[in-house]
Protein backbone atom coordinates (compact mmCIF):
# COMPACT_ATOMS: atom_id res chain seq x y z
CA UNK A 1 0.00 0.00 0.00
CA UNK A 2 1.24 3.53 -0.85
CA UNK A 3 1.67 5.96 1.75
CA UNK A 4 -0.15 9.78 0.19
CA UNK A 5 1.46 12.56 0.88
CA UNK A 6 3.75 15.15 -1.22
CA UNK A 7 6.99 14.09 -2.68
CA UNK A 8 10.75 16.44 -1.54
CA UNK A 9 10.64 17.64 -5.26
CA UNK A 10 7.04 18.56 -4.89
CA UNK A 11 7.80 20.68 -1.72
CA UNK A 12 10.68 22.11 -3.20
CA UNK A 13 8.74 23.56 -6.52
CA UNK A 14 6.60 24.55 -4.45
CA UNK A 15 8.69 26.44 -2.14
CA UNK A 16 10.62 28.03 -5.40
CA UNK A 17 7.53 29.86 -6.42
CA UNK A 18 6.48 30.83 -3.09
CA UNK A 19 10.26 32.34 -3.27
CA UNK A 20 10.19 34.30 -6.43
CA UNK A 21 6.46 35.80 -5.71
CA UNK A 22 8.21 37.08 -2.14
CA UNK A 23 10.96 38.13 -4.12
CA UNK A 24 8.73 40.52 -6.16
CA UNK A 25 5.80 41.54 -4.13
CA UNK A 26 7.53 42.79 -1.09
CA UNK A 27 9.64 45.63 -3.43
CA UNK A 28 6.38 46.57 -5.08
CA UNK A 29 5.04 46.79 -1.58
CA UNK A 30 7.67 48.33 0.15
CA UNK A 31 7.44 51.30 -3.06
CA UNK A 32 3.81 51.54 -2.44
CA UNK A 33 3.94 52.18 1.41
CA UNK A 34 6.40 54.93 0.70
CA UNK A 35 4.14 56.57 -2.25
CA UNK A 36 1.23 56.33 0.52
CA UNK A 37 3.44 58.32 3.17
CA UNK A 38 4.90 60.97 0.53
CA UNK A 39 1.15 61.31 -0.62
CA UNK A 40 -0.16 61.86 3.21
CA UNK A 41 2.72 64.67 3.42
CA UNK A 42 2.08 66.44 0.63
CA UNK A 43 -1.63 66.36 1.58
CA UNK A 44 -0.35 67.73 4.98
CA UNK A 45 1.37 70.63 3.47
CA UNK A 46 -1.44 71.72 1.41
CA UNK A 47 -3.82 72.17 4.29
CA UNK A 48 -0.83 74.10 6.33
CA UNK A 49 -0.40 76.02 3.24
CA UNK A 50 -4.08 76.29 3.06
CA UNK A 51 -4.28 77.42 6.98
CA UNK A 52 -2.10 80.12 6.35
CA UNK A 53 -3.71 81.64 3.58
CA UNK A 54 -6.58 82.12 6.00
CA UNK A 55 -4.19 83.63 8.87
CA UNK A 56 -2.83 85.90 6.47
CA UNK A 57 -6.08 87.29 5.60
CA UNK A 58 -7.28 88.16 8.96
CA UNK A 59 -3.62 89.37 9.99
CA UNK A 60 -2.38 90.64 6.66
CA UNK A 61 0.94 88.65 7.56
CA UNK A 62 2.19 84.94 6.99
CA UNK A 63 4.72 85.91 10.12
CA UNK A 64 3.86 85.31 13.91
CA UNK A 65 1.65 82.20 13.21
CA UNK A 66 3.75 79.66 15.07
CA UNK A 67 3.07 79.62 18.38
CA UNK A 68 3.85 83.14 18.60
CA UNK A 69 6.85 82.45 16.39
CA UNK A 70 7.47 83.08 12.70
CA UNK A 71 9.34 79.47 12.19
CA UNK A 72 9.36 75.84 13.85
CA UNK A 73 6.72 72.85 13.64
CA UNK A 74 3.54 73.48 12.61
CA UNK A 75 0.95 74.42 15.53
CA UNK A 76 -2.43 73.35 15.81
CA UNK A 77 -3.47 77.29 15.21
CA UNK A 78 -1.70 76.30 11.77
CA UNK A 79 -2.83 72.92 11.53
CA UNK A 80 -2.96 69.14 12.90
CA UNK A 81 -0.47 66.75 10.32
CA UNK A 82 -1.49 62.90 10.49
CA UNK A 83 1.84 61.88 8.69
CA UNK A 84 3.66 60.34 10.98
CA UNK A 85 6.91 59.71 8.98
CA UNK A 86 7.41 63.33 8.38
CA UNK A 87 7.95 66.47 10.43
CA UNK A 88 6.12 69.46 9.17
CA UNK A 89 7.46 72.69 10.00
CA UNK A 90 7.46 76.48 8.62
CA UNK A 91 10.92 77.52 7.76
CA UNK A 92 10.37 80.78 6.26
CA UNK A 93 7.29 83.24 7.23
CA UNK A 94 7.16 86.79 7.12
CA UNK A 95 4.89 89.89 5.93
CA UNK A 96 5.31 88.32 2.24
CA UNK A 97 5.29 84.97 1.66
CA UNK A 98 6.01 81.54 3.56
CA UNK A 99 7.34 78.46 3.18
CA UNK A 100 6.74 75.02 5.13
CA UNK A 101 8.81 71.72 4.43
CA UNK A 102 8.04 68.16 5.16
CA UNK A 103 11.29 66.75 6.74
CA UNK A 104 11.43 62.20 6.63
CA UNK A 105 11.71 61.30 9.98
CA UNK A 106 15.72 59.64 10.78
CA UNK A 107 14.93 55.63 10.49
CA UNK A 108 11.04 55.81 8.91
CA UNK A 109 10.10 54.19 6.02
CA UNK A 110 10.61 57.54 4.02
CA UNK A 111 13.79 58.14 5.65
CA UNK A 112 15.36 58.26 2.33
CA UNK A 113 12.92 59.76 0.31
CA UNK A 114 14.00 63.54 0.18
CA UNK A 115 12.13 66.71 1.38
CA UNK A 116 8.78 68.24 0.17
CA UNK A 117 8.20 72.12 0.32
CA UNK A 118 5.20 74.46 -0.60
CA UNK A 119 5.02 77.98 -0.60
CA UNK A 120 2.96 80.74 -0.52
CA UNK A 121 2.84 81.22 -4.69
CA UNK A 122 1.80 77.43 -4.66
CA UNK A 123 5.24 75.89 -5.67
CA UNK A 124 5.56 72.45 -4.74
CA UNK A 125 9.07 71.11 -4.09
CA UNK A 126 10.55 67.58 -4.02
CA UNK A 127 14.10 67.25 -3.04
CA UNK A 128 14.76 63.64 -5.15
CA UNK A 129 18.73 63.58 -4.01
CA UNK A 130 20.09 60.69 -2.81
CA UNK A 131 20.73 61.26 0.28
CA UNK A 132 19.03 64.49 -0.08
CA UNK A 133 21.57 67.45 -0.74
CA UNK A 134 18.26 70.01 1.08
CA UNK A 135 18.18 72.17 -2.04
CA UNK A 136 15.94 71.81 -4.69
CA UNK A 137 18.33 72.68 -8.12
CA UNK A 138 18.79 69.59 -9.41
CA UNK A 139 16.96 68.46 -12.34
CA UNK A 140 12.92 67.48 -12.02
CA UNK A 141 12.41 68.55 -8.34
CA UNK A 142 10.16 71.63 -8.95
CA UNK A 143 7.18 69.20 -8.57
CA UNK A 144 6.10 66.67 -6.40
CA UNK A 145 4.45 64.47 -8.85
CA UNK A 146 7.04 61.82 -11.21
């Protein structure tokens, strides 16, 4: 009588295509995650951007807005980020114009992923250096989109 069961060979094809789908999903994954994140910043510094438009309005001024400051992370006055791979912070206000960056938290999933900017005219910024060089004069990062 014949024992049922799988045979070594069996296992092992079977445990080769289990390999090479791991092999490719977890990149594609792993590229998707970070898209997510970058997409939740950039989302984040619209409404800031958005917040201060409406301070500016009321107090003629970008400058002053944060916590009492003109730069440093963004306040709840200013608004409340839900990233929480990035650090959002103003690093230029005054009477004119303002601008507020999206900095990858050290050891995050985005760590590597450069900074995002937006400023009061509406440019969007996307430091692509690797690692980031914190301007934003190399070629194709005047936009956040690929």
């Amino acid at each position: 009588m014949r024992s049922r069961g799988f045979t070594l060979i069996e296992l092992l094809v079977a445990l080769a295509i289990m390999a090479i789908i791991s092999a490719v999903a977890v990149p594609i994954y792993t590229e998707y995650s970070v898209r997510t994140q970058r997409t939740n910043a950039e989302k984040d510094l619209m409404l800031c951007g958005q917040s201060m438009e409406r301070l500016a309005s009321a107090t003629f001024t970008y400058a002053g807005h944060v916590g009492g400051g003109d730069l440093g992370a963004v306040t709840p006055n200013i608004c409340v980020p839900t990233t929480t791979v990035y650090t959002i912070a103003v690093t230029v206000a005054n009477a004119n114009t303002f601008t507020i960056r999206a900095t990858p938290i050290a050891g995050s999933l985005v760590a590597t992923n450069g900074l995002l900017e937006v400023d009061a005219s509406g440019a969007q910024r996307w430091d692509r250096s690797q690692p980031s060089d914190g301007d934003f004069l190399d070629a194709d990062e005047t936009r956040w989109g690929r």
